[in-house]
Protein backbone atom coordinates (compact mmCIF):
# COMPACT_ATOMS: atom_id res chain seq x y z
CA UNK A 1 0.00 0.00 0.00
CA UNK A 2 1.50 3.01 -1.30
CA UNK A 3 1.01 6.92 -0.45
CA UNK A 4 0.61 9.32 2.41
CA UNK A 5 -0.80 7.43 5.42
CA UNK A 6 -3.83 9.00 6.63
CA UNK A 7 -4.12 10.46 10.51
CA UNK A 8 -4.24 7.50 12.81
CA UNK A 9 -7.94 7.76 14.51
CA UNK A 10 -7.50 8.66 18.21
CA UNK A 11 -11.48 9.02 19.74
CA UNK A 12 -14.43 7.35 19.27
CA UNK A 13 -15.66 9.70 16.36
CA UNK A 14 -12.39 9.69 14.53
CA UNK A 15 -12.51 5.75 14.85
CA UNK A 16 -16.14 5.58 13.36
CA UNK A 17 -15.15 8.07 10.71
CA UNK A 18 -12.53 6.10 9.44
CA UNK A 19 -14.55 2.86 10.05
CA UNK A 20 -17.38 4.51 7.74
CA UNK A 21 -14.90 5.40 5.27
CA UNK A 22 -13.12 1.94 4.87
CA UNK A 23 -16.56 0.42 4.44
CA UNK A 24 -18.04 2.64 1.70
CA UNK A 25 -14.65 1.31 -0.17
CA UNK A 26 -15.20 -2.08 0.01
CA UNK A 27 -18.65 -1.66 -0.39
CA UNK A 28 -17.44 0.27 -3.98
CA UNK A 29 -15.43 -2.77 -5.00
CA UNK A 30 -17.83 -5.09 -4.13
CA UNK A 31 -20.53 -3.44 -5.84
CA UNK A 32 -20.58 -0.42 -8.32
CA UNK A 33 -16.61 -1.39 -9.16
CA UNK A 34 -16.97 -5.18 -8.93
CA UNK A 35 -16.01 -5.83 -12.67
CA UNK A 36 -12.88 -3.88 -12.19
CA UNK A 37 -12.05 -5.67 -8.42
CA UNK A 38 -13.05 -9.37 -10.21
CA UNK A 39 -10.06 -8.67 -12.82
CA UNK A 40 -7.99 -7.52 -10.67
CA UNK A 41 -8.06 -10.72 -8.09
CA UNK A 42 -6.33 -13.09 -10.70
CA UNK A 43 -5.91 -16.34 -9.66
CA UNK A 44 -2.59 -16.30 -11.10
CA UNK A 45 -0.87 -13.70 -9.07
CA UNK A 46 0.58 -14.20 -5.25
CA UNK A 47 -1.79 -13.86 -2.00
CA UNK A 48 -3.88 -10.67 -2.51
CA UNK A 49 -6.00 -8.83 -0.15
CA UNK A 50 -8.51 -6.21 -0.57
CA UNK A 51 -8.19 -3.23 1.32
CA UNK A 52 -10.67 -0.68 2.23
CA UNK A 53 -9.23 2.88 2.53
CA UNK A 54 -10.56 5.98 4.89
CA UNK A 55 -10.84 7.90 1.85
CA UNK A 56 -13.86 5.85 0.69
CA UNK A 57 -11.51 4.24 -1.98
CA UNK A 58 -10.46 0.25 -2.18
CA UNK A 59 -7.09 -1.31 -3.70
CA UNK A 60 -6.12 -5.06 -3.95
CA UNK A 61 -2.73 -5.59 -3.27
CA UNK A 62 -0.10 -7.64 -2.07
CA UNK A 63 -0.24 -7.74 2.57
CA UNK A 64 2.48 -5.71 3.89
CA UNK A 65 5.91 -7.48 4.24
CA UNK A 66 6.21 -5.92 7.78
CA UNK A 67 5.83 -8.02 11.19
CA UNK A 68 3.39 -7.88 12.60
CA UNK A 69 2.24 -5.74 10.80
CA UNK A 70 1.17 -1.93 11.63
CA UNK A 71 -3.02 -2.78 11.23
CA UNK A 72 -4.92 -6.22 11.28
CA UNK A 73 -4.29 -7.53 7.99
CA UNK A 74 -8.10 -8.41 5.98
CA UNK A 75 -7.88 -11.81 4.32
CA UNK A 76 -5.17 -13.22 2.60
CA UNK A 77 -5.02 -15.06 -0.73
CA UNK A 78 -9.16 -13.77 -1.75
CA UNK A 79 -8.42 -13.96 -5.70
CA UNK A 80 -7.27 -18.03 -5.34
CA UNK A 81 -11.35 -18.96 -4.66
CA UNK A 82 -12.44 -16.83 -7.24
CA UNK A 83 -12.83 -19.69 -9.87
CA UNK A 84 -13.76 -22.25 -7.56
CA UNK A 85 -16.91 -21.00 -6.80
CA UNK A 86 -20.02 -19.19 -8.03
CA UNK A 87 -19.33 -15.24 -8.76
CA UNK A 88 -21.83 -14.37 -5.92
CA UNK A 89 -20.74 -17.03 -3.61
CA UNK A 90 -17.47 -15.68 -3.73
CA UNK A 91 -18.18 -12.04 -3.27
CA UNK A 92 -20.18 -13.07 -0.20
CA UNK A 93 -17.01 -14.76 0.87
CA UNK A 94 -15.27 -11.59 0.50
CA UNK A 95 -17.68 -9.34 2.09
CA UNK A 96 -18.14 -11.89 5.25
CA UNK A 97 -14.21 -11.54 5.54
CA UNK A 98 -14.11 -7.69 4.87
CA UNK A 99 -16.70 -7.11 7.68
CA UNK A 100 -14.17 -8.92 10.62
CA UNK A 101 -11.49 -7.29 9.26
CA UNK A 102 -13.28 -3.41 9.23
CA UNK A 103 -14.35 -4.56 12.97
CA UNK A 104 -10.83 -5.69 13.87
CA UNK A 105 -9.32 -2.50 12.96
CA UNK A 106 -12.10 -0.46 14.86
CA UNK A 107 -11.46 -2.12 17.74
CA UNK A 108 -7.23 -2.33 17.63
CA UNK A 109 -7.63 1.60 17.56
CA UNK A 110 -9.69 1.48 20.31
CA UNK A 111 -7.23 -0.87 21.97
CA UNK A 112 -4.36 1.15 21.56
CA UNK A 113 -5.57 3.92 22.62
CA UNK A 114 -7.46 3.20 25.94
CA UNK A 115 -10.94 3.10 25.00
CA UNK A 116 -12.53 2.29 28.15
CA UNK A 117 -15.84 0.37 29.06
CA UNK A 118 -18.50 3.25 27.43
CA UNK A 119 -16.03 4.88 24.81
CA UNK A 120 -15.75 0.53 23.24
CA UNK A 121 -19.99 0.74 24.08
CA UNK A 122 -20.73 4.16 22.09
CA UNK A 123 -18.35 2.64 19.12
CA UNK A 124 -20.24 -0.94 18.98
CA UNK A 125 -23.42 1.17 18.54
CA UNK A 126 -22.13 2.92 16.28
CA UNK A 127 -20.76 0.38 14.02
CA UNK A 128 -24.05 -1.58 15.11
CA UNK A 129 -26.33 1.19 13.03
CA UNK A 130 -24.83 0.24 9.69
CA UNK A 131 -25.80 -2.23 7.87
CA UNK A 132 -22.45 -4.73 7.28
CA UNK A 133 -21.16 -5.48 3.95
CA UNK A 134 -22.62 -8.91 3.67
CA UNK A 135 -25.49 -7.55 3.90
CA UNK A 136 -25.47 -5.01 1.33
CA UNK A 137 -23.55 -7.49 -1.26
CA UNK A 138 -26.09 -9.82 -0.41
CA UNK A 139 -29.45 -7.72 -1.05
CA UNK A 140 -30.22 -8.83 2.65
CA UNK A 141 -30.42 -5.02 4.41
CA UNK A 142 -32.30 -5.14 7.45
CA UNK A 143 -34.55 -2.31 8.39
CA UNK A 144 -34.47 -2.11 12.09
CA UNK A 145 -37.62 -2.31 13.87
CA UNK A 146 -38.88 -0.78 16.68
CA UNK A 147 -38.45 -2.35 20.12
CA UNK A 148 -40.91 -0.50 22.18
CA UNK A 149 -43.19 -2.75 23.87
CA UNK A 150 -41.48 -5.77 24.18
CA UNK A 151 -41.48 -5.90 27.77
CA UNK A 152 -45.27 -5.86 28.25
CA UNK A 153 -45.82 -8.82 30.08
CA UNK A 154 -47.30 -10.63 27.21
CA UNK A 155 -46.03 -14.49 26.53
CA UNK A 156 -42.97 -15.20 24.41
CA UNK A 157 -43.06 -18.12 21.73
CA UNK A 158 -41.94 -21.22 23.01
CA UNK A 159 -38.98 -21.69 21.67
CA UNK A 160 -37.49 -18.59 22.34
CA UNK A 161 -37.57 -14.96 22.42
CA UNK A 162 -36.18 -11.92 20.64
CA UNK A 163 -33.30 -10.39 22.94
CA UNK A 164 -31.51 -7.10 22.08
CA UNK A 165 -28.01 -9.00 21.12
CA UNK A 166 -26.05 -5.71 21.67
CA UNK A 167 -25.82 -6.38 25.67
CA UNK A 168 -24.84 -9.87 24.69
CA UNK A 169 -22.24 -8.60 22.44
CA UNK A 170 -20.48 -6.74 24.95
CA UNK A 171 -20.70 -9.35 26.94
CA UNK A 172 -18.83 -11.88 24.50
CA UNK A 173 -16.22 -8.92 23.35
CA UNK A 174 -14.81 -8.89 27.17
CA UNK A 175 -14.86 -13.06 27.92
CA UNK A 176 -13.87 -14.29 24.81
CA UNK A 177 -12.88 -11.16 21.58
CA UNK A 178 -12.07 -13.34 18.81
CA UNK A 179 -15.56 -14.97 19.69
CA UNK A 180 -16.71 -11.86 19.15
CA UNK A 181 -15.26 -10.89 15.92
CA UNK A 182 -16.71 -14.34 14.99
CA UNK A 183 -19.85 -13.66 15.61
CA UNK A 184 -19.71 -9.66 14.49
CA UNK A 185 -18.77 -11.17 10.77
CA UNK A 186 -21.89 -12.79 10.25
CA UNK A 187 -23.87 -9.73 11.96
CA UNK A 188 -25.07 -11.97 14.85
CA UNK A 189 -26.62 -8.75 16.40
CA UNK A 190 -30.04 -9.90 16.81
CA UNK A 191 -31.04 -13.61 17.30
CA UNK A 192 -33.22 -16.10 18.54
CA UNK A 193 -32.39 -17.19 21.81
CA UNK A 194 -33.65 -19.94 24.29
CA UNK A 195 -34.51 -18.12 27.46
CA UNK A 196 -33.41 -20.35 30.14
CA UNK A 197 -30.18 -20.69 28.08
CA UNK A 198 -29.13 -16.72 29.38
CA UNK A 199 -31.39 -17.08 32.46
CA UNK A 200 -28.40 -16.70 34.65
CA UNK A 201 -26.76 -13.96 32.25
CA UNK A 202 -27.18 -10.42 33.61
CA UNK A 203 -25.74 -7.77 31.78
CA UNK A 204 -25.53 -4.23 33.38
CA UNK A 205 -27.29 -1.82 31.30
């Protein structure tokens, strides 16, 4: 990756900002540039990675030779699946992969510079608002609904109820944080959950 490096993010804004700005890049390649981005992961060449830039730009290139390196590195060695599998199938792959690695770098800014329990909180949300890349490459958007009212009283189904997965998030990022990047790739932010299985799970609010 060649040029000027762009200011390293340093508070929660900054960090979302150049979240937001990584995304609508990959999003680009993925999407309005994805003829250009399919050529350009050839099969033949070494272990490339696609990179999302804060300028709202994308490049695939070779990973940086330095270790470890100065960011999370996204996914090595995308353009070797691309004929193995179904052009959709594979951009799903790619956009699955793009979304950890967006959420990794988020968080290793956060990380290095002290985010505590609410600044990591605010971010999540943040991040939490957009739709992820999968998502978008997948024609599977979400609108979000509206909560209100769910703690009425009245009877959940039987096998299971709707739970806010945003406390359980937080939860997961400070026992286990790879779990968590696991589960943030596939945009496990709301799910169906057995109650008695998080009975004994109480999350502060």
């Amino acid at each position: 990756m060649e040029g000027t490096p762009p200011p390293i993010p340093r508070t929660v804004e900054e960090v979302f900002s150049d979240f937001r700005g990584r995304r609508a890049g990959l999003i680009k390649a993925l999407t309005t540039d994805v003829e250009k981005f399919y050529q350009q992961c050839d099969p033949e060449k070494e272990n490339l990675c696609l990179y999302g830039l804060p300028n709202e730009t994308w490049e695939v290139n070779l990973p940086v030779e330095e270790v470890p390196p100065e960011l999370p590195e996204p996914a090595l060695g995308i353009n070797f699946a691309r004929d193995g599998m179904q052009e959709k199938d594979w951009l799903s792959l790619v956009a699955v992969h793009s979304d950890s690695w967006l959420v990794a770098v988020a968080f290793y800014f956060g990380a290095r510079f002290g985010f505590g329990k609410n600044e990591r909180k605010r971010l999540f949300h943040m991040i939490n608002e957009l739709p992820t890349i999968f998502e978008v490459v997948s024609g599977n958007v979400k609108q979000p609904k509206d909560q209100t009212g769910t703690h009425n009283g009245s009877k959940s189904k039987s096998s299971g109820k709707l739970v806010k997965n945003y406390d359980i998030a937080i939860f997961i990022s400070f026992i286990c944080p790879y779990l968590f990047l696991l589960c943030t790739s596939f945009k496990c932010y709301s799910v169906w959950i057995n109650p008695e299985a998080i009975s004994a799970i109480r999350v502060p609010k």
